[in-house]
PDB file of N, CA and C in Angstrom:
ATOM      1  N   UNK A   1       0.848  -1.165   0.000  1.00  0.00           N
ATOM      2  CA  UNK A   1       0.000   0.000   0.000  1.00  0.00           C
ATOM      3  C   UNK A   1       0.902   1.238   0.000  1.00  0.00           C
ATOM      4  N   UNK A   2       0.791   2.144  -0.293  1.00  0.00           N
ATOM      5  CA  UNK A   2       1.279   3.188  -1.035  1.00  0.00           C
ATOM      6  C   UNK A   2       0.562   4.615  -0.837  1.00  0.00           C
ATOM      7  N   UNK A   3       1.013   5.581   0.117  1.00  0.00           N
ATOM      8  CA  UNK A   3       0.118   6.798   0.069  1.00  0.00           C
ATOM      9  C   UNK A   3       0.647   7.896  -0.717  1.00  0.00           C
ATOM     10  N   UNK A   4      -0.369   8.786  -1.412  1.00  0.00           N
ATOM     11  CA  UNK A   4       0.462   9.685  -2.408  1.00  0.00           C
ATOM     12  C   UNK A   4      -0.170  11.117  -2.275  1.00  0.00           C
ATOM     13  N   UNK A   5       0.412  12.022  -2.401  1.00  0.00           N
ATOM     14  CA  UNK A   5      -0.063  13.216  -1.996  1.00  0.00           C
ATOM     15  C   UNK A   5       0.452  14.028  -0.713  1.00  0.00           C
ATOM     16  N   UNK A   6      -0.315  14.975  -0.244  1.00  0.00           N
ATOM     17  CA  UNK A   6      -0.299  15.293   0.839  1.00  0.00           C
ATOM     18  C   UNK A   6       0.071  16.950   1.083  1.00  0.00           C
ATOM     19  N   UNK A   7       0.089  17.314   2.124  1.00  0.00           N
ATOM     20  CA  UNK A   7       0.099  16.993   3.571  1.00  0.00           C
ATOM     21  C   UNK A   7      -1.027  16.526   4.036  1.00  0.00           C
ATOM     22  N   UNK A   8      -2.363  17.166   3.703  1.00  0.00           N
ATOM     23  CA  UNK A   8      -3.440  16.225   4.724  1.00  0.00           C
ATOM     24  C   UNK A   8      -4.075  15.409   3.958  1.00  0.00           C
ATOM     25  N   UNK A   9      -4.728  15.536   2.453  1.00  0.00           N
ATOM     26  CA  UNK A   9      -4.924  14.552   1.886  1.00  0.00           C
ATOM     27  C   UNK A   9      -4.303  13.418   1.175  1.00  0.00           C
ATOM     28  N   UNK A  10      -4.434  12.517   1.103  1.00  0.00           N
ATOM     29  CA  UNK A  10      -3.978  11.690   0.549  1.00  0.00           C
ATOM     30  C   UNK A  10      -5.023  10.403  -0.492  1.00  0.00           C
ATOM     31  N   UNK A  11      -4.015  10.016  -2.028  1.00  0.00           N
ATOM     32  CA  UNK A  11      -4.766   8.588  -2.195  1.00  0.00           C
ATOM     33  C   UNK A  11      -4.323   7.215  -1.869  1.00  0.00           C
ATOM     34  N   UNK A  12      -4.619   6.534  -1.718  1.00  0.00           N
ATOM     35  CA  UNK A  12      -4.390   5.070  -1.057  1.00  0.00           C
ATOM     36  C   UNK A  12      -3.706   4.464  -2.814  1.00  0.00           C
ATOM     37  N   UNK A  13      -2.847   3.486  -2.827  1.00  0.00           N
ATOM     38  CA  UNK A  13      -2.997   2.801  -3.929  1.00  0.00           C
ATOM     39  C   UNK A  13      -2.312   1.266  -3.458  1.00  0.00           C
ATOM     40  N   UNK A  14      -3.078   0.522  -3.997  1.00  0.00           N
ATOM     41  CA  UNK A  14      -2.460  -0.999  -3.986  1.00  0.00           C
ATOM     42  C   UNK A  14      -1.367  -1.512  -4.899  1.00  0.00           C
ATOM     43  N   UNK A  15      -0.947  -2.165  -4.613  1.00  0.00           N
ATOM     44  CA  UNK A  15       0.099  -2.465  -5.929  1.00  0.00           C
ATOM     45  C   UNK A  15       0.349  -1.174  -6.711  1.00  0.00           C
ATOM     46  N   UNK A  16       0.252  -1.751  -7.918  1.00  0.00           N
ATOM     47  CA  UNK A  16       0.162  -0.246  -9.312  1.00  0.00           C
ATOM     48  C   UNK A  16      -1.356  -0.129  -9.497  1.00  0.00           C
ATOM     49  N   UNK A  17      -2.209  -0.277  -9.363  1.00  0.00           N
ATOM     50  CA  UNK A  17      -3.550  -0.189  -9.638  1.00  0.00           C
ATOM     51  C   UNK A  17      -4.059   1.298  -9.333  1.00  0.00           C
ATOM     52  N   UNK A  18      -5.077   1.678  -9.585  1.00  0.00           N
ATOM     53  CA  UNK A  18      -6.091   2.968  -9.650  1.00  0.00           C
ATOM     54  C   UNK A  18      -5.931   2.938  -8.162  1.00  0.00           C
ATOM     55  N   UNK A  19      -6.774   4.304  -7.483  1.00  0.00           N
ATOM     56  CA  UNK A  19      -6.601   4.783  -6.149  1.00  0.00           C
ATOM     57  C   UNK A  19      -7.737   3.615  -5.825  1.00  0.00           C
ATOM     58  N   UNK A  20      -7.369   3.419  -4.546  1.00  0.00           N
ATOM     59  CA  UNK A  20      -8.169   2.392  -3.434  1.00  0.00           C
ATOM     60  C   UNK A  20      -9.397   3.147  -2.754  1.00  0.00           C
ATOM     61  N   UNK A  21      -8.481   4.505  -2.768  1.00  0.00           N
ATOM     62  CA  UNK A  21      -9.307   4.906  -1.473  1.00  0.00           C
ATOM     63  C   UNK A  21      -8.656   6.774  -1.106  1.00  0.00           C
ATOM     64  N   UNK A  22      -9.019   7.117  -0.017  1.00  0.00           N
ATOM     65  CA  UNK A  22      -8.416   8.594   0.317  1.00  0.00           C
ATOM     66  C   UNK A  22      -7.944   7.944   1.672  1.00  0.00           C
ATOM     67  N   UNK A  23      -7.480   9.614   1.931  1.00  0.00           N
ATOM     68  CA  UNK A  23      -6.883   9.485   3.536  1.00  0.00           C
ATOM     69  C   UNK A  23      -6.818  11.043   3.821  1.00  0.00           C
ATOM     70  N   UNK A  24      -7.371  11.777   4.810  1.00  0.00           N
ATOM     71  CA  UNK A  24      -7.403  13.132   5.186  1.00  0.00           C
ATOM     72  C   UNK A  24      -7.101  13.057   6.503  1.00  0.00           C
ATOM     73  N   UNK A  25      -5.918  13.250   6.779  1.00  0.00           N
ATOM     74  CA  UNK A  25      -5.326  14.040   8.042  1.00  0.00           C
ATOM     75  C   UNK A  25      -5.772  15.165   8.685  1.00  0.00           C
ATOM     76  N   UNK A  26      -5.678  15.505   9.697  1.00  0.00           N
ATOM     77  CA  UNK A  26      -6.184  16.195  10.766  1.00  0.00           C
ATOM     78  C   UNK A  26      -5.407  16.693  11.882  1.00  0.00           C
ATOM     79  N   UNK A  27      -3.863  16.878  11.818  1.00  0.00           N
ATOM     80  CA  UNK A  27      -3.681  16.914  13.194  1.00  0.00           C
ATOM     81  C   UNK A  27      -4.185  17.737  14.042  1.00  0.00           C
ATOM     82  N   UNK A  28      -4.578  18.873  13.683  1.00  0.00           N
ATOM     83  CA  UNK A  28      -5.129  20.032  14.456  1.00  0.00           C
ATOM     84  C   UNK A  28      -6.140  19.889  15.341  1.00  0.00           C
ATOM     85  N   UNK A  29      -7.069  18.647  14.912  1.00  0.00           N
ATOM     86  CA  UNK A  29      -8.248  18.193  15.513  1.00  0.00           C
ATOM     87  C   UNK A  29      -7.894  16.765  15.951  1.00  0.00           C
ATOM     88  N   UNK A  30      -6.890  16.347  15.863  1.00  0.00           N
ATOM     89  CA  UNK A  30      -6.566  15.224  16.144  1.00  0.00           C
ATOM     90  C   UNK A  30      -6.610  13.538  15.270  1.00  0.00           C
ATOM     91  N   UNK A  31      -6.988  13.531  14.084  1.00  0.00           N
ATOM     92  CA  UNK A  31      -7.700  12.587  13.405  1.00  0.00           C
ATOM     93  C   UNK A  31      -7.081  12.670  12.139  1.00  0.00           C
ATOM     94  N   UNK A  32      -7.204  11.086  11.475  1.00  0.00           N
ATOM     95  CA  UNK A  32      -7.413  11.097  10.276  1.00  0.00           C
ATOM     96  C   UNK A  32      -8.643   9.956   9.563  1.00  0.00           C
ATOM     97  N   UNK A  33      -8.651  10.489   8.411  1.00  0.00           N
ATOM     98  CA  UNK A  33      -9.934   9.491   8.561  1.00  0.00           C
ATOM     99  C   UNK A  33      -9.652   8.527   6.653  1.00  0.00           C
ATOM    100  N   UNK A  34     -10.139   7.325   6.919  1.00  0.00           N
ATOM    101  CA  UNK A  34     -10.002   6.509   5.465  1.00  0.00           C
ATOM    102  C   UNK A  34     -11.224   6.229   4.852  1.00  0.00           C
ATOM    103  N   UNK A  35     -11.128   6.770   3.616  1.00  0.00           N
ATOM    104  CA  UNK A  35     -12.527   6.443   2.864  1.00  0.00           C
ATOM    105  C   UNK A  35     -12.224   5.334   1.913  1.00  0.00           C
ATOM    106  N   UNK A  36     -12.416   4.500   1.924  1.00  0.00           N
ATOM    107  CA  UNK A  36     -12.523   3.067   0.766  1.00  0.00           C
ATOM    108  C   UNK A  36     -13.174   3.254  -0.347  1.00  0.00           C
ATOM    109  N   UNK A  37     -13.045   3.426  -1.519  1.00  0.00           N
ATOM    110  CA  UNK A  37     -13.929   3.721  -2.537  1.00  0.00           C
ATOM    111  C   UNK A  37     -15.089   4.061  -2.105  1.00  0.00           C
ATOM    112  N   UNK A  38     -16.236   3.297  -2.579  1.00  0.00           N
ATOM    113  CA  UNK A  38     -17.899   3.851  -2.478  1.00  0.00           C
ATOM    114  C   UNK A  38     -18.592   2.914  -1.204  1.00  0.00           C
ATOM    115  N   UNK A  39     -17.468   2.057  -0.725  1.00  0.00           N
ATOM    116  CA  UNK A  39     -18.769   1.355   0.714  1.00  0.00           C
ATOM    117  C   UNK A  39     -18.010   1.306   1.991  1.00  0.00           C
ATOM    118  N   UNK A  40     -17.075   2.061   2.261  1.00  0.00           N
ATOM    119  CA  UNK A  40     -16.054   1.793   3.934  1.00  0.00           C
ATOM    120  C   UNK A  40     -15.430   2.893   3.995  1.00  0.00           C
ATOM    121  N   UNK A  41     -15.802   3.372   4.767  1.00  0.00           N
ATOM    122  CA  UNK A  41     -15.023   4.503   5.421  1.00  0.00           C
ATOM    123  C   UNK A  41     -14.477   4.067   7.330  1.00  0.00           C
ATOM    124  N   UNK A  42     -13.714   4.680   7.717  1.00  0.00           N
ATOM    125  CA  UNK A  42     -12.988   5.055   9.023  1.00  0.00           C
ATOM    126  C   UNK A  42     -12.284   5.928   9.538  1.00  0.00           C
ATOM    127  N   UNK A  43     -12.609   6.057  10.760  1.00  0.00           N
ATOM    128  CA  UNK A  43     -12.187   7.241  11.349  1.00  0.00           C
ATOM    129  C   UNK A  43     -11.430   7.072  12.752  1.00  0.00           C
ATOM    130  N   UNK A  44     -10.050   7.416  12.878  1.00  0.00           N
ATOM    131  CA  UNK A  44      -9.194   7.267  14.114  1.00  0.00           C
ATOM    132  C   UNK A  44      -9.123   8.644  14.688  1.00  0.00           C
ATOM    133  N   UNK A  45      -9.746   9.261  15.880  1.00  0.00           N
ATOM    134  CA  UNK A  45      -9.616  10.057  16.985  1.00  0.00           C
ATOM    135  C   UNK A  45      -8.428   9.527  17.865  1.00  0.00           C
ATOM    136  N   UNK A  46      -7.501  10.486  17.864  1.00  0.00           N
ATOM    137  CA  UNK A  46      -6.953  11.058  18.697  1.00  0.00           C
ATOM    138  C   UNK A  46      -6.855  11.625  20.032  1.00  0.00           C
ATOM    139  N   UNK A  47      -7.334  11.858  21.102  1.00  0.00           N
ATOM    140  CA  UNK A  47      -7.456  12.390  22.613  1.00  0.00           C
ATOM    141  C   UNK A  47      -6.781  12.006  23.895  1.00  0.00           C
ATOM    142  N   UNK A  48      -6.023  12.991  24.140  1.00  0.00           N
ATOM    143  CA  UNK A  48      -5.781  12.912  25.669  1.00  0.00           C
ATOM    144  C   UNK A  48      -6.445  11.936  26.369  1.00  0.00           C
ATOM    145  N   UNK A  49      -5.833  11.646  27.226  1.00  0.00           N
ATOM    146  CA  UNK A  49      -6.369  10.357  28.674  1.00  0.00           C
ATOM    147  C   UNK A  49      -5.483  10.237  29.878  1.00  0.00           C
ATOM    148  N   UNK A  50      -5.779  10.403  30.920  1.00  0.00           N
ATOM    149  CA  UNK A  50      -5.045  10.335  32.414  1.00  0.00           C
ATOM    150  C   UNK A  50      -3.600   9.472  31.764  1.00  0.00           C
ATOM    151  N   UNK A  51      -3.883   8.100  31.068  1.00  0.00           N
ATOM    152  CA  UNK A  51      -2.791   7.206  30.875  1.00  0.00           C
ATOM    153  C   UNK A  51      -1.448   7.094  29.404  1.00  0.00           C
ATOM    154  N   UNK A  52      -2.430   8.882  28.715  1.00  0.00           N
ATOM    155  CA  UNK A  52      -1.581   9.079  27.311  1.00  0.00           C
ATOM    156  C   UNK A  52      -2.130   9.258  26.366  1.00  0.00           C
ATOM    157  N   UNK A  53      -2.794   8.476  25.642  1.00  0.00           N
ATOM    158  CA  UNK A  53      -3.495   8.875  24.592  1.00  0.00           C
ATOM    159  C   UNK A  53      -4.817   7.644  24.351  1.00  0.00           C
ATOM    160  N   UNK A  54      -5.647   8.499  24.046  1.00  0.00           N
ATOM    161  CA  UNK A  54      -7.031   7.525  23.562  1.00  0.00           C
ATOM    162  C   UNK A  54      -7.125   7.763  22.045  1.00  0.00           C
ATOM    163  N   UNK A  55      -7.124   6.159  21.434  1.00  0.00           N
ATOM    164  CA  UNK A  55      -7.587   5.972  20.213  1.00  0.00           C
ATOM    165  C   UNK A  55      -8.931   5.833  20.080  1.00  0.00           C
ATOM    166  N   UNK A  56      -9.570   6.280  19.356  1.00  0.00           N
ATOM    167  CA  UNK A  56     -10.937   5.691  19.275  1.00  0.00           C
ATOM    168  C   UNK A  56     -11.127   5.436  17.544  1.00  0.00           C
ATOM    169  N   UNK A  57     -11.625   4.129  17.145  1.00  0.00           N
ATOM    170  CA  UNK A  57     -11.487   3.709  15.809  1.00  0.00           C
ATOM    171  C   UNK A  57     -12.953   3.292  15.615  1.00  0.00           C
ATOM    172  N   UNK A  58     -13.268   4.142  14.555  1.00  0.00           N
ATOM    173  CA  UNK A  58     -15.120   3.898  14.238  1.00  0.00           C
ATOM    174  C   UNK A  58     -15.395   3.820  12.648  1.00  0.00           C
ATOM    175  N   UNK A  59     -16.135   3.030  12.202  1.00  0.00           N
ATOM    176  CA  UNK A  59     -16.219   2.763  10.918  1.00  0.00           C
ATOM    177  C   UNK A  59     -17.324   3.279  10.386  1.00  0.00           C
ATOM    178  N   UNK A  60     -17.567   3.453   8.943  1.00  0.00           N
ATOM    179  CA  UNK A  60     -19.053   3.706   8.453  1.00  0.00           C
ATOM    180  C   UNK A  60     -19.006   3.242   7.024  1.00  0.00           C
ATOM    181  N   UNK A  61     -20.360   2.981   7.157  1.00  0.00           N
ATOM    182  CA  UNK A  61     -20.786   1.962   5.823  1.00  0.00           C
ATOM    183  C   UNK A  61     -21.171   3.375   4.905  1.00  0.00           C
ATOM    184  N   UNK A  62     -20.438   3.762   3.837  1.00  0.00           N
ATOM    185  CA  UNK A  62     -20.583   5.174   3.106  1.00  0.00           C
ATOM    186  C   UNK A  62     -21.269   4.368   1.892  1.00  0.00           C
ATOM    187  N   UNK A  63     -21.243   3.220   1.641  1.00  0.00           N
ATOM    188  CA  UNK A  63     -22.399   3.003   0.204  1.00  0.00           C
ATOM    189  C   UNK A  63     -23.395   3.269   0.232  1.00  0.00           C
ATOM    190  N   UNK A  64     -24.183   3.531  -0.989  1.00  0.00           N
ATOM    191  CA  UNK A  64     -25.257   4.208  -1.224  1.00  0.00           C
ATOM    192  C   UNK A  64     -26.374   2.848  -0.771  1.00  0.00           C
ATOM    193  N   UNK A  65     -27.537   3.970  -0.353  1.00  0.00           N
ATOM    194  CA  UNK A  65     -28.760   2.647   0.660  1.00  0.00           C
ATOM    195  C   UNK A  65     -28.695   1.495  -0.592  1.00  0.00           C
ATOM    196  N   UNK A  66     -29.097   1.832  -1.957  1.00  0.00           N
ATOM    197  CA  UNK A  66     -29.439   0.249  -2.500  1.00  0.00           C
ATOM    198  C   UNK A  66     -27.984  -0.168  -2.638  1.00  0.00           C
ATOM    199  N   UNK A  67     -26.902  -0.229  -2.147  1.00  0.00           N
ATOM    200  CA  UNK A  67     -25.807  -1.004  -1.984  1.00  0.00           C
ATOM    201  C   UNK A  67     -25.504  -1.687  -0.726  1.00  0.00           C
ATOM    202  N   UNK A  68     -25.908  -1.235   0.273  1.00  0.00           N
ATOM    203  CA  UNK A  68     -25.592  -1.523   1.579  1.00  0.00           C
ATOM    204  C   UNK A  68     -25.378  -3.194   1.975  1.00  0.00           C
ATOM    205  N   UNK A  69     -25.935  -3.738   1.806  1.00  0.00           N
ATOM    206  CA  UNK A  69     -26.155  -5.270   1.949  1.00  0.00           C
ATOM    207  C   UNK A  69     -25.377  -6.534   1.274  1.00  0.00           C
ATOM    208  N   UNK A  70     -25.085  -5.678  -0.274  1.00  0.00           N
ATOM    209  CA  UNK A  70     -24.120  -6.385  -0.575  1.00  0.00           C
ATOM    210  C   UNK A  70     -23.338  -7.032  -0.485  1.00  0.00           C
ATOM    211  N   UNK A  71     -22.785  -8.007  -0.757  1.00  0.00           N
ATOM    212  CA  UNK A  71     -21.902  -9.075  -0.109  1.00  0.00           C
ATOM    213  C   UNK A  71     -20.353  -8.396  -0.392  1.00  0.00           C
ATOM    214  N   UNK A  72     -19.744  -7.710  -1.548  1.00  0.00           N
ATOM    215  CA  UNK A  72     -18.192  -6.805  -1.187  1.00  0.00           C
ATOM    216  C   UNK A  72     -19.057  -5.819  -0.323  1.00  0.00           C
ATOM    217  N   UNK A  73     -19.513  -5.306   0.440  1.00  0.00           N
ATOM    218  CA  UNK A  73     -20.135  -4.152   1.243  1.00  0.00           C
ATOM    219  C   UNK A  73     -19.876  -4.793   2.755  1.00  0.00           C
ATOM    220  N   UNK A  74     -20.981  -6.025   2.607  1.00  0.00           N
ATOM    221  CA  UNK A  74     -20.661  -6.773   4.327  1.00  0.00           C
ATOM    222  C   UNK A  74     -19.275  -7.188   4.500  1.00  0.00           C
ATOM    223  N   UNK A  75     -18.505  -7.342   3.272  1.00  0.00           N
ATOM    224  CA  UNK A  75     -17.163  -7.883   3.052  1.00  0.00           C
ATOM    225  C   UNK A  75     -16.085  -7.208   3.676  1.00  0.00           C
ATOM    226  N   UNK A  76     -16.307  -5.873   3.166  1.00  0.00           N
ATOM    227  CA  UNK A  76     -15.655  -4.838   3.914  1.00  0.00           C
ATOM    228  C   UNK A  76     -15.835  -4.336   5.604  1.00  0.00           C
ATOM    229  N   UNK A  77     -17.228  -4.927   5.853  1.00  0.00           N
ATOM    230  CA  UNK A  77     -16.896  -4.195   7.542  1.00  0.00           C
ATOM    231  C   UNK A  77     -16.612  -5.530   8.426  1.00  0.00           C
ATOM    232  N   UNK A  78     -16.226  -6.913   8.158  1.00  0.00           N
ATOM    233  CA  UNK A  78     -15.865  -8.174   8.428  1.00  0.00           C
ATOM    234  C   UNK A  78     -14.271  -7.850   8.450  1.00  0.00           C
ATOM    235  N   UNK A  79     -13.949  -7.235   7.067  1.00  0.00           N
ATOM    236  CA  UNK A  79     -12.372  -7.127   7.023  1.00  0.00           C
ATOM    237  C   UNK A  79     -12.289  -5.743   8.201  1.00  0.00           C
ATOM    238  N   UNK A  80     -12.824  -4.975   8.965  1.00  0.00           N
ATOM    239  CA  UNK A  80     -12.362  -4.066   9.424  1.00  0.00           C
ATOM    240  C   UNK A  80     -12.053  -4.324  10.955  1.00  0.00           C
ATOM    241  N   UNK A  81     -12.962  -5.573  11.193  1.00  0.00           N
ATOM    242  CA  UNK A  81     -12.423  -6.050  12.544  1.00  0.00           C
ATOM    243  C   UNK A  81     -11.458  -6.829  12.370  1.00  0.00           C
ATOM    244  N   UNK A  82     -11.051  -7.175  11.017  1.00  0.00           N
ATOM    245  CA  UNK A  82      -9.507  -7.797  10.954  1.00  0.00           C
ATOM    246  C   UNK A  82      -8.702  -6.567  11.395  1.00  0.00           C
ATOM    247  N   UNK A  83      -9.038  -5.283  10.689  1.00  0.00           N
ATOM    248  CA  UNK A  83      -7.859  -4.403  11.210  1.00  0.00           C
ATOM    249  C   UNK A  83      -8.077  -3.630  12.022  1.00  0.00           C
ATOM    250  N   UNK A  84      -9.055  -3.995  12.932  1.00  0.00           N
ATOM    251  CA  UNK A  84      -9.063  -3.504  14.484  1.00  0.00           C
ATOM    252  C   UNK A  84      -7.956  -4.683  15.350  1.00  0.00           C
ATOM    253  N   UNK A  85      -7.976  -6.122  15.341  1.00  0.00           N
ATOM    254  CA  UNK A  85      -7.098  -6.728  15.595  1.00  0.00           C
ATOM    255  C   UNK A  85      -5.640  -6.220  15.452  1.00  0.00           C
ATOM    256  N   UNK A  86      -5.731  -6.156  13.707  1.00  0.00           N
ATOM    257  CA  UNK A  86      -4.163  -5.384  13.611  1.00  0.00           C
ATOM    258  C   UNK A  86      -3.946  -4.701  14.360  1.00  0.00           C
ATOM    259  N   UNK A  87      -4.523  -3.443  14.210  1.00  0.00           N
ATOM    260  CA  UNK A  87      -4.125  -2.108  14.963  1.00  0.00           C
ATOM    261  C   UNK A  87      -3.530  -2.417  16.329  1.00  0.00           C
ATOM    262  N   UNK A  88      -4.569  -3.158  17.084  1.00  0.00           N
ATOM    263  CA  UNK A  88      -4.376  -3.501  18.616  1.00  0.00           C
ATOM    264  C   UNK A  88      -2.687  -4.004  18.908  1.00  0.00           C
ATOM    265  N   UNK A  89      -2.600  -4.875  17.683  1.00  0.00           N
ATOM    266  CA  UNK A  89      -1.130  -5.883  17.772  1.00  0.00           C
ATOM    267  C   UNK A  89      -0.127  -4.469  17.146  1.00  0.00           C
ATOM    268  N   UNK A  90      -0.301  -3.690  16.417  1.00  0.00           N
ATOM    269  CA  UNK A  90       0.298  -2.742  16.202  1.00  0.00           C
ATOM    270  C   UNK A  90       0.664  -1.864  17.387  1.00  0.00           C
ATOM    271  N   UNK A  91      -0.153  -0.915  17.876  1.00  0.00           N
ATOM    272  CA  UNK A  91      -0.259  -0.973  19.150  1.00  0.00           C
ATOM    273  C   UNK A  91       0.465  -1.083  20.558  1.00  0.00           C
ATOM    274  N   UNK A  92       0.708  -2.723  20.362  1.00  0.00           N
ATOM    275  CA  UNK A  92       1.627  -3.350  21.544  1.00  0.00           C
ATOM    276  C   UNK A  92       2.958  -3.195  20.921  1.00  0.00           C
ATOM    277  N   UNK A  93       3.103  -2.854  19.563  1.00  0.00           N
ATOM    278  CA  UNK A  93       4.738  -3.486  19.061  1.00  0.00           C
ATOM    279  C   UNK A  93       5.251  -1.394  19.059  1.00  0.00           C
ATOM    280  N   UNK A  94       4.198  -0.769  19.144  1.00  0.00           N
ATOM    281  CA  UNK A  94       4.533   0.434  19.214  1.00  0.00           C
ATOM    282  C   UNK A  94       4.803   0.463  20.683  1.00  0.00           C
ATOM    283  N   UNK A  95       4.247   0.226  21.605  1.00  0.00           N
ATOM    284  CA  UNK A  95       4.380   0.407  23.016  1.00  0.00           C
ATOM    285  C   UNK A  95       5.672  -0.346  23.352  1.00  0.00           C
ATOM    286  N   UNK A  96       5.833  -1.127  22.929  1.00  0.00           N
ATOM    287  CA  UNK A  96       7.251  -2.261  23.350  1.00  0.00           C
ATOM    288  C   UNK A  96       7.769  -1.595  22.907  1.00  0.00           C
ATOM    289  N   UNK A  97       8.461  -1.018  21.470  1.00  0.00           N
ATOM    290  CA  UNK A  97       9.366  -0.432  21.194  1.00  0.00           C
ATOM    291  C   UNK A  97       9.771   1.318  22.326  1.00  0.00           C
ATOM    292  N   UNK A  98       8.234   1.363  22.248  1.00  0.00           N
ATOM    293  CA  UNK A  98       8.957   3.110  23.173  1.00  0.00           C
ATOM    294  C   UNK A  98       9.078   2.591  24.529  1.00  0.00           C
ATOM    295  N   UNK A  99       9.229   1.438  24.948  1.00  0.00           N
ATOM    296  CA  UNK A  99       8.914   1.046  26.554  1.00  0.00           C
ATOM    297  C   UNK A  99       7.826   1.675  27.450  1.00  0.00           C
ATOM    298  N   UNK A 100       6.485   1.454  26.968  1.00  0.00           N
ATOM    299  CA  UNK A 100       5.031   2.204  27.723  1.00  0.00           C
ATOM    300  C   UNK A 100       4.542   0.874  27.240  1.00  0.00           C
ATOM    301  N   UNK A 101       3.101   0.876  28.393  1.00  0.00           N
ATOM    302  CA  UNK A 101       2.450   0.457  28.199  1.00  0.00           C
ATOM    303  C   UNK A 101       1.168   0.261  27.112  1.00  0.00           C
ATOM    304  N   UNK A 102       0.635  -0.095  26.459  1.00  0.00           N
ATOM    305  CA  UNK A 102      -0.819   0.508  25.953  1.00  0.00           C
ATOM    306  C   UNK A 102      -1.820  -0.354  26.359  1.00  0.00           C
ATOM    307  N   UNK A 103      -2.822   0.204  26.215  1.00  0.00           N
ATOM    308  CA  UNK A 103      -4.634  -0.414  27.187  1.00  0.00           C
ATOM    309  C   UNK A 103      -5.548  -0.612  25.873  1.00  0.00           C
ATOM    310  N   UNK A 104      -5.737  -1.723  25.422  1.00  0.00           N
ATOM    311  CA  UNK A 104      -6.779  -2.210  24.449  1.00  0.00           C
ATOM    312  C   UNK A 104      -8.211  -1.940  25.241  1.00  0.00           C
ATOM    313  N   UNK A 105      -8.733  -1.133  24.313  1.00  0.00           N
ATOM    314  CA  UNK A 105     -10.427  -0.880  24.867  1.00  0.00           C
ATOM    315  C   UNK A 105     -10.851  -1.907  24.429  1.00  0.00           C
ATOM    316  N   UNK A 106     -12.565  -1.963  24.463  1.00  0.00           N
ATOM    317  CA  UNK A 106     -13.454  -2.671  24.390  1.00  0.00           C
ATOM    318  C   UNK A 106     -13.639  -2.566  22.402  1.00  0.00           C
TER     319      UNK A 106
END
Protein backbone atom coordinates (compact mmCIF):
# COMPACT_ATOMS: atom_id res chain seq x y z
CA UNK A 1 0.00 0.00 0.00
CA UNK A 2 1.28 3.19 -1.03
CA UNK A 3 0.12 6.80 0.07
CA UNK A 4 0.46 9.69 -2.41
CA UNK A 5 -0.06 13.22 -2.00
CA UNK A 6 -0.30 15.29 0.84
CA UNK A 7 0.10 16.99 3.57
CA UNK A 8 -3.44 16.22 4.72
CA UNK A 9 -4.92 14.55 1.89
CA UNK A 10 -3.98 11.69 0.55
CA UNK A 11 -4.77 8.59 -2.20
CA UNK A 12 -4.39 5.07 -1.06
CA UNK A 13 -3.00 2.80 -3.93
CA UNK A 14 -2.46 -1.00 -3.99
CA UNK A 15 0.10 -2.47 -5.93
CA UNK A 16 0.16 -0.25 -9.31
CA UNK A 17 -3.55 -0.19 -9.64
CA UNK A 18 -6.09 2.97 -9.65
CA UNK A 19 -6.60 4.78 -6.15
CA UNK A 20 -8.17 2.39 -3.43
CA UNK A 21 -9.31 4.91 -1.47
CA UNK A 22 -8.42 8.59 0.32
CA UNK A 23 -6.88 9.48 3.54
CA UNK A 24 -7.40 13.13 5.19
CA UNK A 25 -5.33 14.04 8.04
CA UNK A 26 -6.18 16.19 10.77
CA UNK A 27 -3.68 16.91 13.19
CA UNK A 28 -5.13 20.03 14.46
CA UNK A 29 -8.25 18.19 15.51
CA UNK A 30 -6.57 15.22 16.14
CA UNK A 31 -7.70 12.59 13.40
CA UNK A 32 -7.41 11.10 10.28
CA UNK A 33 -9.93 9.49 8.56
CA UNK A 34 -10.00 6.51 5.46
CA UNK A 35 -12.53 6.44 2.86
CA UNK A 36 -12.52 3.07 0.77
CA UNK A 37 -13.93 3.72 -2.54
CA UNK A 38 -17.90 3.85 -2.48
CA UNK A 39 -18.77 1.36 0.71
CA UNK A 40 -16.05 1.79 3.93
CA UNK A 41 -15.02 4.50 5.42
CA UNK A 42 -12.99 5.05 9.02
CA UNK A 43 -12.19 7.24 11.35
CA UNK A 44 -9.19 7.27 14.11
CA UNK A 45 -9.62 10.06 16.98
CA UNK A 46 -6.95 11.06 18.70
CA UNK A 47 -7.46 12.39 22.61
CA UNK A 48 -5.78 12.91 25.67
CA UNK A 49 -6.37 10.36 28.67
CA UNK A 50 -5.05 10.34 32.41
CA UNK A 51 -2.79 7.21 30.88
CA UNK A 52 -1.58 9.08 27.31
CA UNK A 53 -3.50 8.88 24.59
CA UNK A 54 -7.03 7.53 23.56
CA UNK A 55 -7.59 5.97 20.21
CA UNK A 56 -10.94 5.69 19.27
CA UNK A 57 -11.49 3.71 15.81
CA UNK A 58 -15.12 3.90 14.24
CA UNK A 59 -16.22 2.76 10.92
CA UNK A 60 -19.05 3.71 8.45
CA UNK A 61 -20.79 1.96 5.82
CA UNK A 62 -20.58 5.17 3.11
CA UNK A 63 -22.40 3.00 0.20
CA UNK A 64 -25.26 4.21 -1.22
CA UNK A 65 -28.76 2.65 0.66
CA UNK A 66 -29.44 0.25 -2.50
CA UNK A 67 -25.81 -1.00 -1.98
CA UNK A 68 -25.59 -1.52 1.58
CA UNK A 69 -26.16 -5.27 1.95
CA UNK A 70 -24.12 -6.38 -0.58
CA UNK A 71 -21.90 -9.08 -0.11
CA UNK A 72 -18.19 -6.80 -1.19
CA UNK A 73 -20.14 -4.15 1.24
CA UNK A 74 -20.66 -6.77 4.33
CA UNK A 75 -17.16 -7.88 3.05
CA UNK A 76 -15.65 -4.84 3.91
CA UNK A 77 -16.90 -4.20 7.54
CA UNK A 78 -15.86 -8.17 8.43
CA UNK A 79 -12.37 -7.13 7.02
CA UNK A 80 -12.36 -4.07 9.42
CA UNK A 81 -12.42 -6.05 12.54
CA UNK A 82 -9.51 -7.80 10.95
CA UNK A 83 -7.86 -4.40 11.21
CA UNK A 84 -9.06 -3.50 14.48
CA UNK A 85 -7.10 -6.73 15.60
CA UNK A 86 -4.16 -5.38 13.61
CA UNK A 87 -4.12 -2.11 14.96
CA UNK A 88 -4.38 -3.50 18.62
CA UNK A 89 -1.13 -5.88 17.77
CA UNK A 90 0.30 -2.74 16.20
CA UNK A 91 -0.26 -0.97 19.15
CA UNK A 92 1.63 -3.35 21.54
CA UNK A 93 4.74 -3.49 19.06
CA UNK A 94 4.53 0.43 19.21
CA UNK A 95 4.38 0.41 23.02
CA UNK A 96 7.25 -2.26 23.35
CA UNK A 97 9.37 -0.43 21.19
CA UNK A 98 8.96 3.11 23.17
CA UNK A 99 8.91 1.05 26.55
CA UNK A 100 5.03 2.20 27.72
CA UNK A 101 2.45 0.46 28.20
CA UNK A 102 -0.82 0.51 25.95
CA UNK A 103 -4.63 -0.41 27.19
CA UNK A 104 -6.78 -2.21 24.45
CA UNK A 105 -10.43 -0.88 24.87
CA UNK A 106 -13.45 -2.67 24.39
Amino acid sequence: MTLKGGPKDFTVHYGLSEPGGTVTVDPDNGYFSFRGGYKFGADYHFTPHPKGTLLTYKTFNVAPETHRNRRAVRFQFWLSGKLRIGLRGGLRHIGKALDCRTYPGA
